[in-house]
N, C-alpha and C. Protein backbone atom coordinates (compact mmCIF):
# COMPACT_ATOMS: atom_id res chain seq x y z
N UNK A 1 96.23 -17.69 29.44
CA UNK A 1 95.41 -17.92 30.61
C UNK A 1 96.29 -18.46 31.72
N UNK A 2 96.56 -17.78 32.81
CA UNK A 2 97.11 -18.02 34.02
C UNK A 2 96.37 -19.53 35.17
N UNK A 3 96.28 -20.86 34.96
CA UNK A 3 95.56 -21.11 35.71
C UNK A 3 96.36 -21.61 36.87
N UNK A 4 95.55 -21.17 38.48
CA UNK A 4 96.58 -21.64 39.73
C UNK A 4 96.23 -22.83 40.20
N UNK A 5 96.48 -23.82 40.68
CA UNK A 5 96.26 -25.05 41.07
C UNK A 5 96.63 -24.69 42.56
N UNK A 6 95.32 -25.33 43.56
CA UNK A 6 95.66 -24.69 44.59
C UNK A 6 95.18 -26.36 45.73
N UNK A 7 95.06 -26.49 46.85
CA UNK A 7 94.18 -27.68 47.64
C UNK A 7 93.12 -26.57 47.53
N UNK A 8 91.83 -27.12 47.68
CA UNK A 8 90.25 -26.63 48.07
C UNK A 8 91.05 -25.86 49.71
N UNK A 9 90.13 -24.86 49.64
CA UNK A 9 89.95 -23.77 51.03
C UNK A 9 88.47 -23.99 51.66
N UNK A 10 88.48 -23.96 52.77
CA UNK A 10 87.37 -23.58 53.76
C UNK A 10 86.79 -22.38 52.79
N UNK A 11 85.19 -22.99 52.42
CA UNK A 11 84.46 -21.71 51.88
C UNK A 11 84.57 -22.05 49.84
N UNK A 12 84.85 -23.12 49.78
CA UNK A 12 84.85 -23.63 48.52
C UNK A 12 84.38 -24.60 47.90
N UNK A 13 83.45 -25.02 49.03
CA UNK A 13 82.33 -26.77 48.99
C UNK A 13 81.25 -26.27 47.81
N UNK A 14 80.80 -24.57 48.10
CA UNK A 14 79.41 -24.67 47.16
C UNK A 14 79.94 -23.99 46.01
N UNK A 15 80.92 -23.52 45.87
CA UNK A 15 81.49 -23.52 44.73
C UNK A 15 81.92 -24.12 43.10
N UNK A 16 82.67 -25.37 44.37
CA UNK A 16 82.76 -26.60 43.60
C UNK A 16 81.73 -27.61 43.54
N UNK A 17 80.86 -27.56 44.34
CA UNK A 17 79.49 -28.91 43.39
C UNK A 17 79.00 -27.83 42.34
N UNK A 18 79.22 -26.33 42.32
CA UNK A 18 78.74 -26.23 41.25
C UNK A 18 79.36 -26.21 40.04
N UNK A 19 80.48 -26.07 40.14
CA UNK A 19 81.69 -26.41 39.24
C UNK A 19 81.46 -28.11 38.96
N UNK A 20 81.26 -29.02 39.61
CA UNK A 20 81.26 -30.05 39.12
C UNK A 20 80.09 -30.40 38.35
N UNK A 21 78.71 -29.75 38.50
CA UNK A 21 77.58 -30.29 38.48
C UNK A 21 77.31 -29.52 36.78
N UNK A 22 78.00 -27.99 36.55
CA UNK A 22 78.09 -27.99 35.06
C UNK A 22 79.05 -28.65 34.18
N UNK A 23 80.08 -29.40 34.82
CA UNK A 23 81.03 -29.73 34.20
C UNK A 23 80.50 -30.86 33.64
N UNK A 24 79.20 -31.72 34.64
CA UNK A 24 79.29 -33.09 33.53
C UNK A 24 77.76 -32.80 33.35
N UNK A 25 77.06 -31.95 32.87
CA UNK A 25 76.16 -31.56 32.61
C UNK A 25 75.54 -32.21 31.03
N UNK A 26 76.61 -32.10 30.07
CA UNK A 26 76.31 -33.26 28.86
C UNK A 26 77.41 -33.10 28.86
N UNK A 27 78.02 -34.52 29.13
CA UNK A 27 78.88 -35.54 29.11
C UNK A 27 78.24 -36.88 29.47
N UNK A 28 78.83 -37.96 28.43
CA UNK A 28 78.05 -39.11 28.39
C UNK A 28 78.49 -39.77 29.29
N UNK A 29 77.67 -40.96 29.59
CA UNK A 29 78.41 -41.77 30.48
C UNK A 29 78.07 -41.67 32.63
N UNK A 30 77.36 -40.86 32.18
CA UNK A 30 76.94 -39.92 33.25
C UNK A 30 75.77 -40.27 33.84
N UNK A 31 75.54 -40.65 35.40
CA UNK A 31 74.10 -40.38 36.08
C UNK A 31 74.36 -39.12 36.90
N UNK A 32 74.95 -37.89 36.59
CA UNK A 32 74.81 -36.91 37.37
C UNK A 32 74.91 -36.42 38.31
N UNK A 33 75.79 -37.31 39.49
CA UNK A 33 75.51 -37.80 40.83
C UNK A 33 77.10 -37.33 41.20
N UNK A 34 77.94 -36.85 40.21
CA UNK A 34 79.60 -36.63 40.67
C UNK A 34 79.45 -35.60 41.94
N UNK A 35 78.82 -34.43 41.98
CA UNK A 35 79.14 -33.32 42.48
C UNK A 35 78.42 -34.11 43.97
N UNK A 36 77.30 -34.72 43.90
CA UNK A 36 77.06 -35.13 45.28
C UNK A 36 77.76 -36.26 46.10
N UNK A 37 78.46 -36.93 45.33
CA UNK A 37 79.61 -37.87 45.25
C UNK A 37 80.95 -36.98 45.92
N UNK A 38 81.15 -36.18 45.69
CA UNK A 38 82.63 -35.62 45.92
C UNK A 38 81.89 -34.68 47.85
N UNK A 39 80.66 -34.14 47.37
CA UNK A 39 80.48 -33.34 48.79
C UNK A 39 80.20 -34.90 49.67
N UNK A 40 79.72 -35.69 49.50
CA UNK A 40 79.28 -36.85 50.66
C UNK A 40 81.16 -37.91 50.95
N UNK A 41 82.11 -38.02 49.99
CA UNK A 41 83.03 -37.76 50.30
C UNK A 41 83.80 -36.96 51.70
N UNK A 42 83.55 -35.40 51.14
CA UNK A 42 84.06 -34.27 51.96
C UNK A 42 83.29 -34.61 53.49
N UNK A 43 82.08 -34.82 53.66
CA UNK A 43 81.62 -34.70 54.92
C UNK A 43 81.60 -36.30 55.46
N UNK A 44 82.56 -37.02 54.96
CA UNK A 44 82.51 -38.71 55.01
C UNK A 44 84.14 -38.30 55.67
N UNK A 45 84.74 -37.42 55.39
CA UNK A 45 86.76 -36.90 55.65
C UNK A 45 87.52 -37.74 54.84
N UNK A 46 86.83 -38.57 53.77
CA UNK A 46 87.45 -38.99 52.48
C UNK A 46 88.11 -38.42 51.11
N UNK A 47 88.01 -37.13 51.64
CA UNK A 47 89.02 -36.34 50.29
C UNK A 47 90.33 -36.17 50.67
N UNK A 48 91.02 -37.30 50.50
CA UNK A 48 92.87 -37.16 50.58
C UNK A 48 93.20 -35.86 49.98
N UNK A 49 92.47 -35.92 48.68
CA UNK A 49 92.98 -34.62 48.03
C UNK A 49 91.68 -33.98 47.10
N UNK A 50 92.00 -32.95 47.24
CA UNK A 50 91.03 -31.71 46.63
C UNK A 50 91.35 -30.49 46.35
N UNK A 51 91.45 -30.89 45.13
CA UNK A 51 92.31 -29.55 44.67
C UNK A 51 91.60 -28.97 43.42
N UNK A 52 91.55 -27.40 43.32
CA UNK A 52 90.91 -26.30 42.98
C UNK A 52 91.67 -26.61 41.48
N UNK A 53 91.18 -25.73 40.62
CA UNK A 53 91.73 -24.74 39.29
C UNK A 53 91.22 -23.65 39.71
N UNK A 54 92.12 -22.20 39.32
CA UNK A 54 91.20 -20.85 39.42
C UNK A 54 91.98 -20.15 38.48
N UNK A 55 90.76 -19.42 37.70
CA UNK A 55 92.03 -18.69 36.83
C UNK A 55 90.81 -17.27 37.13
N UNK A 56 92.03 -16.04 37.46
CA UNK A 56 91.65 -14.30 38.50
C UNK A 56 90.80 -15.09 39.31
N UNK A 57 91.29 -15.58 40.33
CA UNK A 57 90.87 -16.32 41.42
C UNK A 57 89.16 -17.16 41.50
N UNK A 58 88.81 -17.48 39.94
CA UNK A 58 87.48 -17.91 40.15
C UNK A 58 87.87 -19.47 40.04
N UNK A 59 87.00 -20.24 40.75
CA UNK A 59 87.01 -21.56 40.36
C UNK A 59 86.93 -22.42 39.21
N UNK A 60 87.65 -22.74 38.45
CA UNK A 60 86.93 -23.47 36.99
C UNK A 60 86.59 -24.65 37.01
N UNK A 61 87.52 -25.32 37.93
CA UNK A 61 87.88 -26.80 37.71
C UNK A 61 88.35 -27.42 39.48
N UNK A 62 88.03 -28.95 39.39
CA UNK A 62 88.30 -29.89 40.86
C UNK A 62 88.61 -31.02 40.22
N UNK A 63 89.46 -31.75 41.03
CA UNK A 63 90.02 -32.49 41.25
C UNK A 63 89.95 -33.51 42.65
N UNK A 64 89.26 -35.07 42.81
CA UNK A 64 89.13 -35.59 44.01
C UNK A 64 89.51 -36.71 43.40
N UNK A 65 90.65 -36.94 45.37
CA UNK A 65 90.84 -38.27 45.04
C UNK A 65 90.50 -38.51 46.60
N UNK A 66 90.43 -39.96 46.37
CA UNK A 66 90.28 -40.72 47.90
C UNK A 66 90.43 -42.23 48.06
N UNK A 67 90.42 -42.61 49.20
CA UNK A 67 91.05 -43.90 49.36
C UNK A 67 89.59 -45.15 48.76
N UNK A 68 90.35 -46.22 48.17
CA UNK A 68 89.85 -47.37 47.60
C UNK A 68 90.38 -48.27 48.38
N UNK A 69 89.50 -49.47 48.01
CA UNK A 69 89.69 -50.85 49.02
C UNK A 69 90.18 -52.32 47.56
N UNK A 70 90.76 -52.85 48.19
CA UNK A 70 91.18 -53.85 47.17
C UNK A 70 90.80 -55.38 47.70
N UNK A 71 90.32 -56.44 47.20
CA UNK A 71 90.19 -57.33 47.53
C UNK A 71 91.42 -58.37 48.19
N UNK A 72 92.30 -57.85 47.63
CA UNK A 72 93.10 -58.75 48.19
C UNK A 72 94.24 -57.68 49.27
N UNK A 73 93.75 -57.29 49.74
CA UNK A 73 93.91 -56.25 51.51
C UNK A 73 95.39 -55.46 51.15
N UNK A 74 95.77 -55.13 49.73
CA UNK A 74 96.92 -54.45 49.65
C UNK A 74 96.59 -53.05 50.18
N UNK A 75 97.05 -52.12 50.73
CA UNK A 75 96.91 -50.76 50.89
C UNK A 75 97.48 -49.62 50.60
N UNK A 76 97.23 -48.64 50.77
CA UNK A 76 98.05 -47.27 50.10
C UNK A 76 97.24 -46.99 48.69
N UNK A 77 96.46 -47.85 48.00
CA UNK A 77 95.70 -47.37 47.09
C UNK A 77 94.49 -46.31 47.00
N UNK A 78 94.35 -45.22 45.78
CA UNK A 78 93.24 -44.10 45.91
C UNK A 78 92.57 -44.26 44.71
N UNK A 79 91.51 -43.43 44.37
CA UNK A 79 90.96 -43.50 43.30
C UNK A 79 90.77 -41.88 42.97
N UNK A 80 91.24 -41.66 41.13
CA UNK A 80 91.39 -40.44 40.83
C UNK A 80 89.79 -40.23 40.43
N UNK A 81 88.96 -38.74 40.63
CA UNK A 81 87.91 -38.64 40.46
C UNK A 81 87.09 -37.85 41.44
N UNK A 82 86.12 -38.06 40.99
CA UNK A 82 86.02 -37.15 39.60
C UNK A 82 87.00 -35.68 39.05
N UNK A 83 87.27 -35.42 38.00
CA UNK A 83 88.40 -34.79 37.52
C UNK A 83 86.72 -33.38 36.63
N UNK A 84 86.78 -32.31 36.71
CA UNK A 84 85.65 -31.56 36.87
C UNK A 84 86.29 -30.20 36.12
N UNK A 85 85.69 -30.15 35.09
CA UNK A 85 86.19 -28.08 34.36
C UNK A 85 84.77 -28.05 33.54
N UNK A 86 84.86 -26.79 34.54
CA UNK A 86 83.55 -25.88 33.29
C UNK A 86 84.06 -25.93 31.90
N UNK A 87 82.86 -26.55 31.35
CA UNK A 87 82.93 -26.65 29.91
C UNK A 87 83.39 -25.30 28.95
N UNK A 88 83.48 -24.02 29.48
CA UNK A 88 84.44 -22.76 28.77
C UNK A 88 85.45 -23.27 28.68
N UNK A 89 86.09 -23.62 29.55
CA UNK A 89 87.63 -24.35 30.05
C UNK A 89 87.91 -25.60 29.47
N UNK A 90 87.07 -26.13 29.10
CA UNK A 90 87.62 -27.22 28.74
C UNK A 90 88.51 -27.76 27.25
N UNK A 91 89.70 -28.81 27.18
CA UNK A 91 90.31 -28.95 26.28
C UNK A 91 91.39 -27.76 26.48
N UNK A 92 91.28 -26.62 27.80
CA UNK A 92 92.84 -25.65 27.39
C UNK A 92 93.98 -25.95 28.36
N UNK A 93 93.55 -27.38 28.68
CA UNK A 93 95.07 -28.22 29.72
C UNK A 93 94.48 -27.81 31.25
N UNK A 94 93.39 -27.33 31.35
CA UNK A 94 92.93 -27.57 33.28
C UNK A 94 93.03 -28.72 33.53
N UNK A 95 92.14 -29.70 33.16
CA UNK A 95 92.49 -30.87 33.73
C UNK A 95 93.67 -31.81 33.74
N UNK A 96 94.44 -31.35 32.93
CA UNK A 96 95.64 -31.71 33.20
C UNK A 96 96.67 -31.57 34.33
N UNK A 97 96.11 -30.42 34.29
CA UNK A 97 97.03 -29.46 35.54
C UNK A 97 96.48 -30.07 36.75
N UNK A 98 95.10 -30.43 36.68
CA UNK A 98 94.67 -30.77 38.22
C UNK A 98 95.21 -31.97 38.22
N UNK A 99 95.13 -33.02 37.55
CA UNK A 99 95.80 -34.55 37.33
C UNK A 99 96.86 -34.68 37.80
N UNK A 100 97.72 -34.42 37.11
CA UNK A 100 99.03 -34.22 37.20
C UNK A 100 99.73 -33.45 38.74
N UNK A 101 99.14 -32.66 39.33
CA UNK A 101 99.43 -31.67 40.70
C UNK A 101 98.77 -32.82 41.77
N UNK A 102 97.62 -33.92 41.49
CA UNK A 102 97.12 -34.05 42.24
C UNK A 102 97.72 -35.42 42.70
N UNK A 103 98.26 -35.94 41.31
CA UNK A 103 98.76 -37.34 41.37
C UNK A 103 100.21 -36.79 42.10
N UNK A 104 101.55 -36.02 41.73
CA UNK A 104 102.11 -35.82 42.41
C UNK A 104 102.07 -35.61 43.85
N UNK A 105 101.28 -35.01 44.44
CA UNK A 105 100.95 -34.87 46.07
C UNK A 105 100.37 -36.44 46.51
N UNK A 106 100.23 -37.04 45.84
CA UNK A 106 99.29 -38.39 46.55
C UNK A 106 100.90 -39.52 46.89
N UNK A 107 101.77 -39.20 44.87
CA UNK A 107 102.68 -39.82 45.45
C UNK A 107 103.69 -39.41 46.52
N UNK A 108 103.66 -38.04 46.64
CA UNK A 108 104.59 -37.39 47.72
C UNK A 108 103.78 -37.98 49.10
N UNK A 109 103.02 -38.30 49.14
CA UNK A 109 102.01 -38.45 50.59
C UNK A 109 102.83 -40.13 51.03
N UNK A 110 103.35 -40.67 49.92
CA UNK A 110 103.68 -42.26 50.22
C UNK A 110 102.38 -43.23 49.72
N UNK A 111 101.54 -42.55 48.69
CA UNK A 111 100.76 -43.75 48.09
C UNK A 111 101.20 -44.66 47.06
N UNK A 112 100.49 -46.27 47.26
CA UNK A 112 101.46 -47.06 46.27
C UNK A 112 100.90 -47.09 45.38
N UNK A 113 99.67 -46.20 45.17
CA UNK A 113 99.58 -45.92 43.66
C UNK A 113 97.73 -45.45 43.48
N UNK A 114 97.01 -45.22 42.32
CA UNK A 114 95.86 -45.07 42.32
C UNK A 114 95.67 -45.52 41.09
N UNK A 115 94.14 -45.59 41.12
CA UNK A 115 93.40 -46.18 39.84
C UNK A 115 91.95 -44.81 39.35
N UNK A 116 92.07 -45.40 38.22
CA UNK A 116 90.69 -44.28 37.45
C UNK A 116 89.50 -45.14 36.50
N UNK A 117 88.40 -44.86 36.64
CA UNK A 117 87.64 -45.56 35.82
C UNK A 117 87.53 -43.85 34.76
N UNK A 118 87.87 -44.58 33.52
CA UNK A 118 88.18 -42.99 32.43
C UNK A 118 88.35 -43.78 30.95
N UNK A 119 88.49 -42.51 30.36
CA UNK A 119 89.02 -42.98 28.65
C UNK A 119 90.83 -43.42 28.58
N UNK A 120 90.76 -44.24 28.60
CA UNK A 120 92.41 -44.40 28.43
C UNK A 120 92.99 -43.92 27.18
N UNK A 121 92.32 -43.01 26.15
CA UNK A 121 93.27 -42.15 25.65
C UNK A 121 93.23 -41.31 26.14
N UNK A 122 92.81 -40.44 27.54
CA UNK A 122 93.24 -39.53 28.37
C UNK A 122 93.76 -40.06 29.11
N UNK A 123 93.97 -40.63 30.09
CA UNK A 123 94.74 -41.20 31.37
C UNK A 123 95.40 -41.94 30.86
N UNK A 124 95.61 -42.49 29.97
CA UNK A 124 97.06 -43.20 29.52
C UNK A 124 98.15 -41.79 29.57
N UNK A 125 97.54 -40.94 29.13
CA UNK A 125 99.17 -39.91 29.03
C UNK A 125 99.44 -39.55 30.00
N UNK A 126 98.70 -40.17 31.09
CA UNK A 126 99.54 -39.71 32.42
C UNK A 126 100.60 -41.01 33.41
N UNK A 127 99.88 -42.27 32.71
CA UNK A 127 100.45 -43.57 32.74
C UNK A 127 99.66 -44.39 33.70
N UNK A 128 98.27 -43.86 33.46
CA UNK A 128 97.58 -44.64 33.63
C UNK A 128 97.32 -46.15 32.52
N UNK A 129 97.19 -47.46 33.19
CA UNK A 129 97.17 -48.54 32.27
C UNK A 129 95.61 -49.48 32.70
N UNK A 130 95.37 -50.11 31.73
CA UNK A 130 94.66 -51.21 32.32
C UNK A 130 95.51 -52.18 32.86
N UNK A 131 94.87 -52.86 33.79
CA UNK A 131 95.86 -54.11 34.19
C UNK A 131 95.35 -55.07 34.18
N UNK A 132 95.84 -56.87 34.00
CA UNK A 132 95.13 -57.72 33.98
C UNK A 132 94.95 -58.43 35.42
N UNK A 133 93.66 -58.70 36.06
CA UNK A 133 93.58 -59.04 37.45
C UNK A 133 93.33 -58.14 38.06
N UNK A 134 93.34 -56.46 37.91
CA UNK A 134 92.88 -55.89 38.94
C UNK A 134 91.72 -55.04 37.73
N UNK A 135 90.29 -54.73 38.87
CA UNK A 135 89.13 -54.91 38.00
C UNK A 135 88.43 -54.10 38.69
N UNK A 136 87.44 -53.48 38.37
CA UNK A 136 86.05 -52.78 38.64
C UNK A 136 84.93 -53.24 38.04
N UNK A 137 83.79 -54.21 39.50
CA UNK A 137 82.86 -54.68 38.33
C UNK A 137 82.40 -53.76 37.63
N UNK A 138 81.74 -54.31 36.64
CA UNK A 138 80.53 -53.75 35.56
C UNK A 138 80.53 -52.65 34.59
N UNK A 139 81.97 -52.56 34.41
CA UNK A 139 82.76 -51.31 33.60
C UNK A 139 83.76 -52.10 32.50
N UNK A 140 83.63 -51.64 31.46
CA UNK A 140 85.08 -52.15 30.33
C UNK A 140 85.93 -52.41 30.90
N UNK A 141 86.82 -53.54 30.85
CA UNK A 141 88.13 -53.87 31.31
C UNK A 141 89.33 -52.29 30.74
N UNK A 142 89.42 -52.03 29.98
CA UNK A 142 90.29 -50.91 29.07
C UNK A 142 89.74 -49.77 29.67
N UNK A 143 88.69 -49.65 30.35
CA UNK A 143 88.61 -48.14 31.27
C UNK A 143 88.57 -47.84 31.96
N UNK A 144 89.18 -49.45 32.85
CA UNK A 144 89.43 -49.21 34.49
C UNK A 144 90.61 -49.52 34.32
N UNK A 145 92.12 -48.47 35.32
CA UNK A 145 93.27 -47.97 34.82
C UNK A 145 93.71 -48.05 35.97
N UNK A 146 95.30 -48.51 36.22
CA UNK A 146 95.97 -47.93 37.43
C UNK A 146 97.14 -47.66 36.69
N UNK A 147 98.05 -46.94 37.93
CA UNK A 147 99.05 -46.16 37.93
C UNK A 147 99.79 -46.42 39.53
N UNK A 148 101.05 -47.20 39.68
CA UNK A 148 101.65 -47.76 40.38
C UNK A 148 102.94 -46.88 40.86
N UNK A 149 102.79 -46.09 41.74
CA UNK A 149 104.03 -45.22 42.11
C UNK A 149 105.16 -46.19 42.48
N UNK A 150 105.10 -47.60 43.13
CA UNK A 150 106.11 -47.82 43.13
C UNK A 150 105.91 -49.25 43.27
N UNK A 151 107.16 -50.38 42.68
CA UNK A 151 106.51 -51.87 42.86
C UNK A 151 105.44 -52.37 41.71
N UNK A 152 104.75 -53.52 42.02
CA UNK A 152 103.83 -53.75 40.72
C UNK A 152 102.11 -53.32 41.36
N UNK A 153 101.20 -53.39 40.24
CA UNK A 153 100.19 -53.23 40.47
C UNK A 153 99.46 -54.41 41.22
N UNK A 154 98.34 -54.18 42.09
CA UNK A 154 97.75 -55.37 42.98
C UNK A 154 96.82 -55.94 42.05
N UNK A 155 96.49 -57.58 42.21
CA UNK A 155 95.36 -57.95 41.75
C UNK A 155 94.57 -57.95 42.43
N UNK A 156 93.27 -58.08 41.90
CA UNK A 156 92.02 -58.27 42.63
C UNK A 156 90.70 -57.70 42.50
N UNK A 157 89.99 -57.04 43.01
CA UNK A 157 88.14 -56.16 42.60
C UNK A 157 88.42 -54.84 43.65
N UNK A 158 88.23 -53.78 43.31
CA UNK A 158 88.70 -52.55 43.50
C UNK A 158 87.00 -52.16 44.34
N UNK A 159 87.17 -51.32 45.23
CA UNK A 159 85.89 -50.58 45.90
C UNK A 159 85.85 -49.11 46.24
N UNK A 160 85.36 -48.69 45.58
CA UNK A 160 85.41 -46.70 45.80
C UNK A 160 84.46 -46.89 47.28
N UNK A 161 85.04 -45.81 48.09
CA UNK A 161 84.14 -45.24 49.23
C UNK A 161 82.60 -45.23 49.00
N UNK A 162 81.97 -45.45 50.09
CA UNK A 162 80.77 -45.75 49.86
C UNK A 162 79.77 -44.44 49.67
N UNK A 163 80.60 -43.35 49.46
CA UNK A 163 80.05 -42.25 48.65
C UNK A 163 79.92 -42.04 47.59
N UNK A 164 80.60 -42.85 46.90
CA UNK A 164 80.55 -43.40 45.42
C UNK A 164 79.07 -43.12 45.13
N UNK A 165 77.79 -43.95 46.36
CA UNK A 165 76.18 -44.04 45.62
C UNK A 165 76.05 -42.86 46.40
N UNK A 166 76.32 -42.05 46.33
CA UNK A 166 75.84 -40.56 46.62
C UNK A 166 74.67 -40.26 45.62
N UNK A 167 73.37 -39.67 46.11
CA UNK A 167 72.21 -39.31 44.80
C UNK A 167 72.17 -38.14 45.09
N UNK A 168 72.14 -37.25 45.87
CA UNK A 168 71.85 -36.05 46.16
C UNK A 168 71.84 -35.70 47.61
């Protein structure tokens, strides 16, 4: 399977909420709300990055990241997410590919790093860590993760864009 990792194109918004919206369709952990989360993002100009999977040019899989706020006013920080593959696809390394392509361009951009609320036996293999002092309320300490392109990680309480409460 050929898959291309590409940025999102003009003409690929209704594509991808629908790509996102089967992707976490049953998956636990879930209020359902990713795909309207990532479009209220897009029309907020909060997608640093957005990037496609297509394999014979169909969409499978997305990738969004965007800027986070830290309590203690460090900057250059993003948040990886939602990470999105049609469940056909899934487990054959798409989301890897989007991870990995997406985190490289963020650090090529000059970010000092991003964080993921995830399973840290997935995002650990990308070097994602928990850290002690920097936090996301109301979530497991062990599944809120950063990844420090350069220097140490910041302490403090982390804030996703306020598209985060996107419902629909």
């Amino acid at each position: 399977m050929d898959i291309q990792i590409s940025n999102e194109s003009i003409g690929d918004a209704a594509r991808i909420h629908e790509v996102i919206a089967k992707a976490f369709l049953n998956a636990p952990h879930t209020d359902h709300t990713e795909q309207f989360i990532v479009d209220a993002l897009r029309r907020a100009g909060a997608l640093t990055i957005s990037r496609v999977a297509k394999v014979d040019e169909n969409i499978i899989g997305h990738v969004a990241i965007s800027p986070v706020t830290l309590s203690s006013d460090t900057t250059g920080w993003f948040g990886l997410g939602p990470v999105s593959v049609l469940p056909k696809f899934q487990g054959c390394g798409v989301g890897s590919k989007l991870v990995k392509s997406s985190l490289s361009a963020l650090e090529a951009m000059g970010a000092s790093g991003c964080v993921v609320l995830g399973d840290p036996g997935y995002y650990g293999r990308f070097g994602f860590k928990a850290v002690d002092g920097l936090f996301y309320p109301g979530v497991p300490a062990e599944y809120f993760q950063a990844l420090s392109f350069f220097g140490e990680v910041p302490k403090g309480k982390v804030s996703y864009h306020e598209a985060f409460s996107a419902q629909g």
